[in-house]
C-alpha atoms as a PDB file:
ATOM      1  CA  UNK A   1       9.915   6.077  -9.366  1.00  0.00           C
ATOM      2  CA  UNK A   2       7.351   6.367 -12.245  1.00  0.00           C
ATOM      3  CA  UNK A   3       4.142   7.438 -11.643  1.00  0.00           C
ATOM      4  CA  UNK A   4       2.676   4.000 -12.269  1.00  0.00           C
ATOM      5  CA  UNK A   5       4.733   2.121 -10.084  1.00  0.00           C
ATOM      6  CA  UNK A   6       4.145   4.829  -7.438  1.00  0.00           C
ATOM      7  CA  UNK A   7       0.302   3.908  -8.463  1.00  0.00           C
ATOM      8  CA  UNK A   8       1.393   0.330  -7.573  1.00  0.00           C
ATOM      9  CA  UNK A   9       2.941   1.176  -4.118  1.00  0.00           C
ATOM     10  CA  UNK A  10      -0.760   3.291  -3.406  1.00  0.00           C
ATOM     11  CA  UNK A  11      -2.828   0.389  -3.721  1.00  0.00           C
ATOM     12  CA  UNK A  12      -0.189  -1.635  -1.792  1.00  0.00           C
ATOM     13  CA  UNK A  13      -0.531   1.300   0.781  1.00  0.00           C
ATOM     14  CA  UNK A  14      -4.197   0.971   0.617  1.00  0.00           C
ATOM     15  CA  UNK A  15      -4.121  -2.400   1.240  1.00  0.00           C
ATOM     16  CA  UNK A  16      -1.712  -2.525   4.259  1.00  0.00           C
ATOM     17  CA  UNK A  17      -3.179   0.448   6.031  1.00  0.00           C
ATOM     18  CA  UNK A  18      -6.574   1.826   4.480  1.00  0.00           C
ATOM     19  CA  UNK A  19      -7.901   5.216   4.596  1.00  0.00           C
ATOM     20  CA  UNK A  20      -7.483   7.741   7.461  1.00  0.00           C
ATOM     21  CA  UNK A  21     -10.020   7.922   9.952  1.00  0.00           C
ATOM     22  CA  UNK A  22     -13.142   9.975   8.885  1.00  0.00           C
ATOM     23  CA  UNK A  23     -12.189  13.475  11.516  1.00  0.00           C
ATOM     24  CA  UNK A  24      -8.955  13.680   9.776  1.00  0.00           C
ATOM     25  CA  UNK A  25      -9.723  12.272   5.898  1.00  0.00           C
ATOM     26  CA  UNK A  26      -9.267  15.064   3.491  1.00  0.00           C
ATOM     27  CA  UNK A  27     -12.059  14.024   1.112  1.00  0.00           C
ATOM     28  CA  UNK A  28     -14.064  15.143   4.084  1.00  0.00           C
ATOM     29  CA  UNK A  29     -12.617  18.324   4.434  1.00  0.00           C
ATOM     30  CA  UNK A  30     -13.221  18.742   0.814  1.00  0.00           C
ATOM     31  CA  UNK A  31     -16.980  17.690   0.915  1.00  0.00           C
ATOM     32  CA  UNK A  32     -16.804  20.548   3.222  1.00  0.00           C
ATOM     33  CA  UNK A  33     -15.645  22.934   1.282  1.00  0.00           C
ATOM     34  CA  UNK A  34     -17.526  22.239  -1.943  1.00  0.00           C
ATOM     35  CA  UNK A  35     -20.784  22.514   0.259  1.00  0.00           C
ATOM     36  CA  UNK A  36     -20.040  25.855   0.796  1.00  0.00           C
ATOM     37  CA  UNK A  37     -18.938  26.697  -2.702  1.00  0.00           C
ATOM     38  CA  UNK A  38     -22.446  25.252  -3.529  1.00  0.00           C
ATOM     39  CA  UNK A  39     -24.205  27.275  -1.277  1.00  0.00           C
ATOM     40  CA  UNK A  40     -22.544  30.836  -2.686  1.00  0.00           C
ATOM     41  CA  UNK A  41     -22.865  29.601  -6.757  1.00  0.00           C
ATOM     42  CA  UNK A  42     -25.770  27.273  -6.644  1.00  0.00           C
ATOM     43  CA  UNK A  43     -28.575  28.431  -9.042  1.00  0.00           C
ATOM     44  CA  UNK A  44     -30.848  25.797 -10.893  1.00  0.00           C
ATOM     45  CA  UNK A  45     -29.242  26.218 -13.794  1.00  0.00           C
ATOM     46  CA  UNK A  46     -26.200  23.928 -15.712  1.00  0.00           C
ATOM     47  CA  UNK A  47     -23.961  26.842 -15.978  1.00  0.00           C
ATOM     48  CA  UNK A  48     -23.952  26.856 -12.552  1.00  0.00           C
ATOM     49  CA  UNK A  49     -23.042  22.996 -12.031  1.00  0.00           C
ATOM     50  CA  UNK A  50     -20.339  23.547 -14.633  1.00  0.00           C
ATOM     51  CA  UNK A  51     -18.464  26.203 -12.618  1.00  0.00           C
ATOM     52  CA  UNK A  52     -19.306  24.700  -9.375  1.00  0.00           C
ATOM     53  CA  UNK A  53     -17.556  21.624 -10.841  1.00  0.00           C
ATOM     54  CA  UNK A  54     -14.526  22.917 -12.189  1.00  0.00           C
ATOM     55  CA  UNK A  55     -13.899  24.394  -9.435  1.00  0.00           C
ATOM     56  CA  UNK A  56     -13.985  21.359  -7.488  1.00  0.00           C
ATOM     57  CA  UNK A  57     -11.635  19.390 -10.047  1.00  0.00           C
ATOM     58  CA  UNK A  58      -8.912  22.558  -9.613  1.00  0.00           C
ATOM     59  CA  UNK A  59      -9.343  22.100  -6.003  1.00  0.00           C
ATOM     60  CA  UNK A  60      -8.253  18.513  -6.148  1.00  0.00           C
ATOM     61  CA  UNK A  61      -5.326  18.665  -8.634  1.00  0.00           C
ATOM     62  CA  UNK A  62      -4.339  21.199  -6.598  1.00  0.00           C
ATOM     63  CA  UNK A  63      -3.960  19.287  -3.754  1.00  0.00           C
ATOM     64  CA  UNK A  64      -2.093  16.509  -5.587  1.00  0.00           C
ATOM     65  CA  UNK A  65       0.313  19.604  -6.889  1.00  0.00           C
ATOM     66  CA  UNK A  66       0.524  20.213  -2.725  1.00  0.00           C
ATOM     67  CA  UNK A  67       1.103  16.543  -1.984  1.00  0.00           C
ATOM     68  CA  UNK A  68       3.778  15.789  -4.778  1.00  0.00           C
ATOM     69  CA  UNK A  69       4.222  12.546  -4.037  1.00  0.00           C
ATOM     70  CA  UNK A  70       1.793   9.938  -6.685  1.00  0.00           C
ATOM     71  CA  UNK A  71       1.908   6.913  -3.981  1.00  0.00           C
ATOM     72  CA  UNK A  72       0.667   9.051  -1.180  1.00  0.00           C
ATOM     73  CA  UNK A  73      -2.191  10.578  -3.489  1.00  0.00           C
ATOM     74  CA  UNK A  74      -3.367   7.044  -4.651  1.00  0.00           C
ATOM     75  CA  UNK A  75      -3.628   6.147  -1.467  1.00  0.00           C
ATOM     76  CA  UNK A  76      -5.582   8.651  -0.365  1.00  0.00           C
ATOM     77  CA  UNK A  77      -7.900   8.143  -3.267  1.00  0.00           C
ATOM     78  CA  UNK A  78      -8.047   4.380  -3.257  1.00  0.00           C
ATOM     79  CA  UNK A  79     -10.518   2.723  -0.831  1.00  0.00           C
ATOM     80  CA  UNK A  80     -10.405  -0.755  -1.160  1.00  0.00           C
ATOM     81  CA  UNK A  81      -9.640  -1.540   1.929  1.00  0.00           C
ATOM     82  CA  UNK A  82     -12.759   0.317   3.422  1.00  0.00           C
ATOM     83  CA  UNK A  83     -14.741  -1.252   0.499  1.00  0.00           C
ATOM     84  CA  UNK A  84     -13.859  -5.158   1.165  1.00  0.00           C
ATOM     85  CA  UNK A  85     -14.195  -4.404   4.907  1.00  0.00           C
ATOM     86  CA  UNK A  86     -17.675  -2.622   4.498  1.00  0.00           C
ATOM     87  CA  UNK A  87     -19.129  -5.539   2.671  1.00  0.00           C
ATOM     88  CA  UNK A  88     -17.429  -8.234   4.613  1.00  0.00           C
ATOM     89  CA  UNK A  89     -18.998  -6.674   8.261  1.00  0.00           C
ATOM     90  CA  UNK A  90     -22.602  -6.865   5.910  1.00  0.00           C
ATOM     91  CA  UNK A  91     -21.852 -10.469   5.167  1.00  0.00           C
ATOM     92  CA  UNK A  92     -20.533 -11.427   8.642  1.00  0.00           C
ATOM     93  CA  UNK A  93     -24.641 -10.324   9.754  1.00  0.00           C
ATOM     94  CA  UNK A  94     -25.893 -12.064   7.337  1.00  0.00           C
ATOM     95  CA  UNK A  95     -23.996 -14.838   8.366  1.00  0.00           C
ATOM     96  CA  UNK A  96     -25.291 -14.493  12.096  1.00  0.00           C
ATOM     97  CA  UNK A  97     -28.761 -14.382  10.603  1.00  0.00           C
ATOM     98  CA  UNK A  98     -29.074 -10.742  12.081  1.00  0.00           C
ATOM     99  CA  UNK A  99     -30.663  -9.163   9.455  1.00  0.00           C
ATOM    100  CA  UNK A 100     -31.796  -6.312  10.943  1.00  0.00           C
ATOM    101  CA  UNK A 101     -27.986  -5.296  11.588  1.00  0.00           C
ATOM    102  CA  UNK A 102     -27.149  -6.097   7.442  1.00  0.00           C
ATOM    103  CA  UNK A 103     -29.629  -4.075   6.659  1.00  0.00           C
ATOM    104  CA  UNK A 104     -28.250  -1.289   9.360  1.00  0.00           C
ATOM    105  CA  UNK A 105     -25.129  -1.438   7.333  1.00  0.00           C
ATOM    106  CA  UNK A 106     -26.679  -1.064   3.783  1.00  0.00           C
ATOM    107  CA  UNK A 107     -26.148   2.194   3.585  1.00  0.00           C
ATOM    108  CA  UNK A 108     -22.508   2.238   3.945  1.00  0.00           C
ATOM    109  CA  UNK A 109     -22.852   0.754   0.773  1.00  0.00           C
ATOM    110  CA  UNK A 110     -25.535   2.127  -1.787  1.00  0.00           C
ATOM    111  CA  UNK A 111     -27.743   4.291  -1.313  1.00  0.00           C
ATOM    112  CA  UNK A 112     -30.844   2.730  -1.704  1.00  0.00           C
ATOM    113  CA  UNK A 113     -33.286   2.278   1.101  1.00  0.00           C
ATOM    114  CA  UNK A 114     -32.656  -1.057   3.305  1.00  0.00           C
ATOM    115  CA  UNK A 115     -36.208  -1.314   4.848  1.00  0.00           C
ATOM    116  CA  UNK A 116     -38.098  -4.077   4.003  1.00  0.00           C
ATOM    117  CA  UNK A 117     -35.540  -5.810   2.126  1.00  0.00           C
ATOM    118  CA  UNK A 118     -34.302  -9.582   2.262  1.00  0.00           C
ATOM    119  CA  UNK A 119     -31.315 -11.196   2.882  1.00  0.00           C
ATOM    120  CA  UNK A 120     -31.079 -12.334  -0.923  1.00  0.00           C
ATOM    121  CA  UNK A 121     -31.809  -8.499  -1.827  1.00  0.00           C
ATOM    122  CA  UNK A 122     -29.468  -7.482   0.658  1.00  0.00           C
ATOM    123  CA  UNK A 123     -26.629  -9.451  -0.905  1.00  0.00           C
ATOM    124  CA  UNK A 124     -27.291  -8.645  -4.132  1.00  0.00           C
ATOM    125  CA  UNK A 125     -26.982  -5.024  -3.243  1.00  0.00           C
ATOM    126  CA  UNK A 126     -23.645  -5.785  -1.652  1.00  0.00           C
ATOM    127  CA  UNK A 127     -22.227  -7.593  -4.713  1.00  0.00           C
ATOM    128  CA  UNK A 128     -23.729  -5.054  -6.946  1.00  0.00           C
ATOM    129  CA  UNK A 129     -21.775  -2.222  -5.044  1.00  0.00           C
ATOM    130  CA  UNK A 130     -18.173  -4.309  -4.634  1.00  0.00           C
ATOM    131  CA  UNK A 131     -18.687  -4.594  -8.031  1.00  0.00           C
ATOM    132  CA  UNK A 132     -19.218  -0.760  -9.233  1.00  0.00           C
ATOM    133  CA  UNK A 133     -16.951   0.529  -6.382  1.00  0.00           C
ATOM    134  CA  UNK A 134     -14.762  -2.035  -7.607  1.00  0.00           C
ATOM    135  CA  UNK A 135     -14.088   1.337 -10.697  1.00  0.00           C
ATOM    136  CA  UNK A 136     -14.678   3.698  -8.333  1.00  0.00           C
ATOM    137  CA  UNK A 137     -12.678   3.147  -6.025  1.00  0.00           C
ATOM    138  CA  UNK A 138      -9.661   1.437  -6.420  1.00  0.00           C
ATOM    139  CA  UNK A 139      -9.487   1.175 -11.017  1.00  0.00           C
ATOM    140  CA  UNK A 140     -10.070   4.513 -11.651  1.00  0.00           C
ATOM    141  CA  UNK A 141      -7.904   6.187  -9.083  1.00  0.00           C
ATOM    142  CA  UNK A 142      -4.878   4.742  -9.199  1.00  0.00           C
ATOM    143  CA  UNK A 143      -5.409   4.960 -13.562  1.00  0.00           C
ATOM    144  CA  UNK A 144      -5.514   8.107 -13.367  1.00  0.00           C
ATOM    145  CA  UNK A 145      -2.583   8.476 -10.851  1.00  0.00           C
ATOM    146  CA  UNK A 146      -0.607   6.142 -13.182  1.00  0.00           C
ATOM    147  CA  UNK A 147      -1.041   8.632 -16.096  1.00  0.00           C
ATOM    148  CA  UNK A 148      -1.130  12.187 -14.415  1.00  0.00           C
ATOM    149  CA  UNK A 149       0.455  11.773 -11.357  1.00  0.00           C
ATOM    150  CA  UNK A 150      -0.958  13.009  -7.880  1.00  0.00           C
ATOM    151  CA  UNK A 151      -2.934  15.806  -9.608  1.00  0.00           C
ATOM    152  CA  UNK A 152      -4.565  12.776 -11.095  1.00  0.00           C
ATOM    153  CA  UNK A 153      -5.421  10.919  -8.571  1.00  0.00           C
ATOM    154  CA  UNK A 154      -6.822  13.422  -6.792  1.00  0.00           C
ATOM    155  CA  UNK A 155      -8.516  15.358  -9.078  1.00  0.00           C
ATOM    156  CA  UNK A 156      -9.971  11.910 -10.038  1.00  0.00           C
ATOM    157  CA  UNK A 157     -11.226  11.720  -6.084  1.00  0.00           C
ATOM    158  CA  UNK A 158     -12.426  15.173  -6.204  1.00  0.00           C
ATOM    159  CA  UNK A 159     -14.567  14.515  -9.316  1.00  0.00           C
ATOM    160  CA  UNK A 160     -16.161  11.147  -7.885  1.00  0.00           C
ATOM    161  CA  UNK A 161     -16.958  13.250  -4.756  1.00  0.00           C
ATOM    162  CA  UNK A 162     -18.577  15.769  -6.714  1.00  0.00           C
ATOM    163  CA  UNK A 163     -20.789  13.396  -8.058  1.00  0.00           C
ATOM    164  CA  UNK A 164     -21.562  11.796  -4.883  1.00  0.00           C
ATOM    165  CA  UNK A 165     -22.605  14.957  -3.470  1.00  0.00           C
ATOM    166  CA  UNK A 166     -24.851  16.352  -6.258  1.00  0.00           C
ATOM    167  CA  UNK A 167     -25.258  14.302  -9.350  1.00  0.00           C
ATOM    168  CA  UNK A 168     -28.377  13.085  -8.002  1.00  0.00           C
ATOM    169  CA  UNK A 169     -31.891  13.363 -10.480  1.00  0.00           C
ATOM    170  CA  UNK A 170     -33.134  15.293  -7.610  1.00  0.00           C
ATOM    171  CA  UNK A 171     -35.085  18.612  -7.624  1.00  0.00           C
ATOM    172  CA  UNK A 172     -32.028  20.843  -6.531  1.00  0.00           C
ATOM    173  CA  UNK A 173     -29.774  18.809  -8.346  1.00  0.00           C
ATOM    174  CA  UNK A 174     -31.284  18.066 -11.741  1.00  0.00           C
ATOM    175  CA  UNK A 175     -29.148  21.112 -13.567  1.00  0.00           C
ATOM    176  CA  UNK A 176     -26.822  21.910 -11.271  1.00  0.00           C
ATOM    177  CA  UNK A 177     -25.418  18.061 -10.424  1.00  0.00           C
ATOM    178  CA  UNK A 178     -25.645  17.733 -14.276  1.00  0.00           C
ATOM    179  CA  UNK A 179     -21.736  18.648 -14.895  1.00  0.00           C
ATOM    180  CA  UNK A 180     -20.626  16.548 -12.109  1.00  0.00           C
ATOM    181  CA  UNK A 181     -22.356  13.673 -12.749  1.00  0.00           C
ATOM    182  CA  UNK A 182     -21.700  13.697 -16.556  1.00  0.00           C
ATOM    183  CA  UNK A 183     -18.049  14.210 -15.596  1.00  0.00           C
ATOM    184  CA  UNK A 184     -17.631  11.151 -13.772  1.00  0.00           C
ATOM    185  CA  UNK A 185     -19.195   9.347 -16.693  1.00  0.00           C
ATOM    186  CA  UNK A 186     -16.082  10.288 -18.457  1.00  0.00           C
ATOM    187  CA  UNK A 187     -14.026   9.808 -15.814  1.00  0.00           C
ATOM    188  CA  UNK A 188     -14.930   6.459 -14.870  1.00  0.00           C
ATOM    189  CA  UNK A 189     -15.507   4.852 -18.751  1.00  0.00           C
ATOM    190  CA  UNK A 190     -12.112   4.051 -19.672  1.00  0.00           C
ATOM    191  CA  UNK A 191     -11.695   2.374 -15.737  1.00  0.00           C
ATOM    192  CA  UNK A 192     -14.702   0.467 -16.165  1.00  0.00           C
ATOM    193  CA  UNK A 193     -14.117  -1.163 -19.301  1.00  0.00           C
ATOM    194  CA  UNK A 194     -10.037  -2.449 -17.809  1.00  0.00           C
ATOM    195  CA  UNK A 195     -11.555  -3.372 -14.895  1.00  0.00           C
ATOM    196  CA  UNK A 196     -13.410  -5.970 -17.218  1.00  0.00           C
ATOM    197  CA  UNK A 197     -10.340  -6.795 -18.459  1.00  0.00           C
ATOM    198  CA  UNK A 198      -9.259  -7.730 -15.299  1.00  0.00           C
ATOM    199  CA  UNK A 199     -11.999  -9.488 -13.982  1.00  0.00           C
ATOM    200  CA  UNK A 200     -11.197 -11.652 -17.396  1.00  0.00           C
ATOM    201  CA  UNK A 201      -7.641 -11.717 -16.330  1.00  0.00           C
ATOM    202  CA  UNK A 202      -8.490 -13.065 -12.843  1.00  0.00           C
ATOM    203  CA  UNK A 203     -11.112 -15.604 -14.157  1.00  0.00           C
ATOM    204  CA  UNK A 204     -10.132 -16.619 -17.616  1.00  0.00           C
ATOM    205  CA  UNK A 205     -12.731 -19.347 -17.471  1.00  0.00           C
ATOM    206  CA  UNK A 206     -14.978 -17.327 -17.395  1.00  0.00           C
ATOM    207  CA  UNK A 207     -13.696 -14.879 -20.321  1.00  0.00           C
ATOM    208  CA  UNK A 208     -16.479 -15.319 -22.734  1.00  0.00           C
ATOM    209  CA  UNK A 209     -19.040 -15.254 -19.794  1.00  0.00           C
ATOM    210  CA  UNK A 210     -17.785 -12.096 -18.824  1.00  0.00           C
ATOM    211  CA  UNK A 211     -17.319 -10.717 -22.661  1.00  0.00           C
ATOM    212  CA  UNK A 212     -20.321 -11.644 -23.656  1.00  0.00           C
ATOM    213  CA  UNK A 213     -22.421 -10.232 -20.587  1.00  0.00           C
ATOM    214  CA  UNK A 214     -20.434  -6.628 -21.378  1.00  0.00           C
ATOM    215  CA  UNK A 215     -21.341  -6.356 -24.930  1.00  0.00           C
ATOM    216  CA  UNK A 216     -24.665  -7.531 -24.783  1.00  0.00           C
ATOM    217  CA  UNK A 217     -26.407  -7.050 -20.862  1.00  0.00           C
ATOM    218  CA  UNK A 218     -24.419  -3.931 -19.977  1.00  0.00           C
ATOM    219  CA  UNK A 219     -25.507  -1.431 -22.416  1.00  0.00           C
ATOM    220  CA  UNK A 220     -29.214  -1.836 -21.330  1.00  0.00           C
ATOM    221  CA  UNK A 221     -27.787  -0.441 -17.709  1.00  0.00           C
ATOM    222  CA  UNK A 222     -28.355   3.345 -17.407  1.00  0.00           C
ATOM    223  CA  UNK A 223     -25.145   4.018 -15.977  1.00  0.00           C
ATOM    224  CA  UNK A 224     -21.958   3.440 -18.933  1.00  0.00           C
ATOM    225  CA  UNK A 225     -19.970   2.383 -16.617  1.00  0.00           C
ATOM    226  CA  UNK A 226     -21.591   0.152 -13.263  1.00  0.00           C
ATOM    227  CA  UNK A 227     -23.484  -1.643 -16.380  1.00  0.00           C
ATOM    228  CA  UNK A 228     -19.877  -2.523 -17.393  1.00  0.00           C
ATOM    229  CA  UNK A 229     -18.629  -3.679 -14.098  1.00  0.00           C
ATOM    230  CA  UNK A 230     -21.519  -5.344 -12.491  1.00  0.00           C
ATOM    231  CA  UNK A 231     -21.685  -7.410 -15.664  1.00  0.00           C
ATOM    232  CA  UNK A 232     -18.524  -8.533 -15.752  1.00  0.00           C
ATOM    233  CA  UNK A 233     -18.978  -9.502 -11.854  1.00  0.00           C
ATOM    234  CA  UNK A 234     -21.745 -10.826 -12.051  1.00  0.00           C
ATOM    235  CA  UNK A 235     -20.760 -13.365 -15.007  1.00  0.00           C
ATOM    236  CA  UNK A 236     -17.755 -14.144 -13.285  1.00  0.00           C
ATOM    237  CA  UNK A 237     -19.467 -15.347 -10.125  1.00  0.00           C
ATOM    238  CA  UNK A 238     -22.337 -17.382 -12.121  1.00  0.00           C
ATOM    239  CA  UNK A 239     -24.830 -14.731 -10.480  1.00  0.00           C
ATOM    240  CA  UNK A 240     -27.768 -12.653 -11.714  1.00  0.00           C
ATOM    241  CA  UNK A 241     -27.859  -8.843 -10.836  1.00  0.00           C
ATOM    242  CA  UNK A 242     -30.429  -6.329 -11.392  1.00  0.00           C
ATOM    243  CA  UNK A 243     -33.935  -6.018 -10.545  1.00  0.00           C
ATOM    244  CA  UNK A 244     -35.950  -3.600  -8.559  1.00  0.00           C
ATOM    245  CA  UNK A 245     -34.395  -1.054  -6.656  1.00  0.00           C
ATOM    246  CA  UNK A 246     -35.976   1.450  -4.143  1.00  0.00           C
ATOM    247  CA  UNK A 247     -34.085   4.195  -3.475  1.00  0.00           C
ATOM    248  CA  UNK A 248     -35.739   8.030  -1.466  1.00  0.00           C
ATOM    249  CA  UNK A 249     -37.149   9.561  -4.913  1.00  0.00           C
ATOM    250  CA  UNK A 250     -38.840   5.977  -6.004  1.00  0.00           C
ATOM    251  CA  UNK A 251     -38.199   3.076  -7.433  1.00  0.00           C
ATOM    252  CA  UNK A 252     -35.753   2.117 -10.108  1.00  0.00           C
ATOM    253  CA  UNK A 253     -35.839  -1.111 -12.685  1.00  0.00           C
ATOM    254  CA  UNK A 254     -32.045  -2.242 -13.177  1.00  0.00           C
ATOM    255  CA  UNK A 255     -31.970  -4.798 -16.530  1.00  0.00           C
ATOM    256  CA  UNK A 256     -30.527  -8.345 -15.445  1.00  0.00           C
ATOM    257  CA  UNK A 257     -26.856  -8.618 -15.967  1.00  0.00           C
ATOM    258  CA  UNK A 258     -25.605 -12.096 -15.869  1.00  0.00           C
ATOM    259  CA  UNK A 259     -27.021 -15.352 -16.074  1.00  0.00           C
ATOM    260  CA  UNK A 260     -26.848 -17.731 -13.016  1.00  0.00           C
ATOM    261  CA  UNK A 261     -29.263 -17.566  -9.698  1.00  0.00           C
ATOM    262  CA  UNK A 262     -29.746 -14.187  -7.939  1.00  0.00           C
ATOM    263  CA  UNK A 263     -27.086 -13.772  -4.839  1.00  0.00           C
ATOM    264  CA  UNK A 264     -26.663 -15.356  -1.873  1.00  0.00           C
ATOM    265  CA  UNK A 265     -25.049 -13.743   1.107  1.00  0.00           C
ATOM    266  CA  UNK A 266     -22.076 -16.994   0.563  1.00  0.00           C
ATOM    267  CA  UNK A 267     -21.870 -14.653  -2.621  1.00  0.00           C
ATOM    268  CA  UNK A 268     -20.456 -11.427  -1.093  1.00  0.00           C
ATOM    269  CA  UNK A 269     -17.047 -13.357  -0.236  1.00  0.00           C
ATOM    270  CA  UNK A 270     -16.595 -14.197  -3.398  1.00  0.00           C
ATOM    271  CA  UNK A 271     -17.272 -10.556  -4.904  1.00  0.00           C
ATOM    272  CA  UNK A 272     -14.766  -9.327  -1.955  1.00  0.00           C
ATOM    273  CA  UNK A 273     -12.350 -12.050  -3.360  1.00  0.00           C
ATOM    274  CA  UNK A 274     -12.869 -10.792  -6.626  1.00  0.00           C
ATOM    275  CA  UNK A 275     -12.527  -7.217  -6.529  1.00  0.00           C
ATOM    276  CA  UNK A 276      -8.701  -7.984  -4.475  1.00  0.00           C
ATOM    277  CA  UNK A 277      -7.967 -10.264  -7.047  1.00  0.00           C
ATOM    278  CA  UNK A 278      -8.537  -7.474  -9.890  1.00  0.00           C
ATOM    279  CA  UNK A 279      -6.659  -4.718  -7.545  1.00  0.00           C
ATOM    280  CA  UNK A 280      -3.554  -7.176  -7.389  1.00  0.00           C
ATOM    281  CA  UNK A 281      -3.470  -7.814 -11.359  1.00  0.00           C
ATOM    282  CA  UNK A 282      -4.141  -3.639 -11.328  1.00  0.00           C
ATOM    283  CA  UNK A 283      -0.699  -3.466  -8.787  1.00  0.00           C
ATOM    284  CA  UNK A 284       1.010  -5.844 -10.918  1.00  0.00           C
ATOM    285  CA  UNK A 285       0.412  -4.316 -14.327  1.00  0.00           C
ATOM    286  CA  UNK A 286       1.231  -0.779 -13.031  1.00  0.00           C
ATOM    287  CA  UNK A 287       4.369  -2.108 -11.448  1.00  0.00           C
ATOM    288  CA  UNK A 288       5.830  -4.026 -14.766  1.00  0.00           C
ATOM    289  CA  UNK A 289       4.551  -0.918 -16.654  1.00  0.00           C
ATOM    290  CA  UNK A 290       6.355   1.366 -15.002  1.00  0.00           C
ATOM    291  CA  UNK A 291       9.669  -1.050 -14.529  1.00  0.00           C
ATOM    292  CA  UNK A 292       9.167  -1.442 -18.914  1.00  0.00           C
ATOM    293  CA  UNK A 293       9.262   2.342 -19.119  1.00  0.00           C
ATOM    294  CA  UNK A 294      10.819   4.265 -16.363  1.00  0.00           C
ATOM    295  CA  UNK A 295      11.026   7.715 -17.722  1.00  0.00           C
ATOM    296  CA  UNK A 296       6.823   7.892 -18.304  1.00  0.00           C
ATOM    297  CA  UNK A 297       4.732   9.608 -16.474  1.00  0.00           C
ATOM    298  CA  UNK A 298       6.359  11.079 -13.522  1.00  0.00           C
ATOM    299  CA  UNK A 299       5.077  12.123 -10.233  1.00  0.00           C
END
């Protein structure tokens, strides 16, 4: 098989079975690992980041070189599953009018603080995170396995772990996260911007919603690439993201993206249904691609 129909049969994978529980996932044995490499190199200094991330990209191409096989690695480094089921137990409390237990569940999500918040600000965080995890993780992994094979994919894992682990503006992190974070940026740019090609694909009546809230909305974001996504979302469901966002080291003013009412928790369906809908176009495009051209990309 090709590497991007082996991409396909990942997010298939993904989808039938989801990840491995947390005691035996290897992205947590990693996180292990790099915690210790951080303790021995960290120094507040971007040198320091750089070689603390490279280090942490060899590690995960490594283990795709270990693993071989470019449908086991994408499924390893997809998560949709544990994305659309994450939102949809928020949603379900919401649902019960138990808002204490949504906002319990918030952080399973994003990682800004649930206390004191609503049920409209709870949903909009949920539809704000299907939406950027939409790249992270199920796009952008199984791209990258669909063009370098299980090194790819996992590499592509390792690096969005990296940045979940230190490419935080925080005080120990503010040089040495600065590598990781700026690498994920990279990582993640080209997956952002097909995701909103899918979203288009998925809702073509909404294609100059969506186009128009990219070009214009999403560049006032100050991420490159969750501006990209959670515009494109949030024109396709006729919502309005962004807004004020508290998070442990204060609060942070997101632009509006999209142009419809805020949320609604009846909302975070319809994001869940949206982000499968854009992983089955992603499994069908890598699957034709890789039937088209059989001899590209091997894993």
């Amino acid at each position: 098989m090709s590497a991007p129909s082996e991409a396909a049969l990942g997010l298939l994978l993904d989808r039938c079975f989801g990840e491995p529980p947390d005691a035996v996932h290897p992205v947590r044995a990693f996180g292990a690992v790099m915690a210790k490499v951080e303790g021995r190199l960290w120094r507040d200094t971007r040198a320091a980041g750089v070689a603390h991330a490279a280090s942490g990209v060899a590690l995960g191409a490594a283990a795709g070189l270990v693993v071989r096989s470019t449908a086991a690695a994408t499924a390893l480094a997809v998560g949709g599953r544990a994305l659309w089921r994450a939102a949809g137990d928020v949603a379900a409390a919401l649902d019960a009018h138990d808002l204490e237990r949504a906002r319990r569940l918030l952080p399973s999500l994003v990682g800004r603080d649930p206390a004191g918040l609503d049920e409209k600000e709870v949903a909009r965080a949920v539809v704000e995170s299907v939406a950027e995890n939409t790249v992270d993780a199920i796009v952008a992994p199984a791209l990258w396995g669909a063009a370098a094979g299980a090194p790819g994919a996992l590499g592509y894992r390792a690096v969005n772990t990296l940045d979940a682990m230190v490419g935080h503006r925080t005080t120990r992190h503010e040089r040495y996260g600065w590598a990781s974070a700026r690498l994920d940026d990279a990582a993640n740019w080209l997956p952002a911007r097909a995701t909103a090609a899918l979203v288009v694909g998925v809702r073509p009546r909404a294609a100059a919603a969506v186009w128009g809230a990219v070009r214009h909305q999403a560049p006032a974001h100050p991420s490159p690439n969750a501006g990209v996504a959670e515009a494109a979302f949030a024109a396709a469901l006729g919502v309005r993201l962004g807004g004020t966002n508290a998070y442990a080291s204060g609060l942070d003013e997101r632009p509006p993206l999209g142009d419809g009412p805020p949320p609604s928790p009846v909302d975070i369906p319809r994001a869940i249904r949206l982000s499968s809908d854009v992983a089955w176009a992603l499994t069908a495009a890598l699957a034709l691609t890789g039937r088209r051209r059989p001899g590209w990309g091997r894993g």
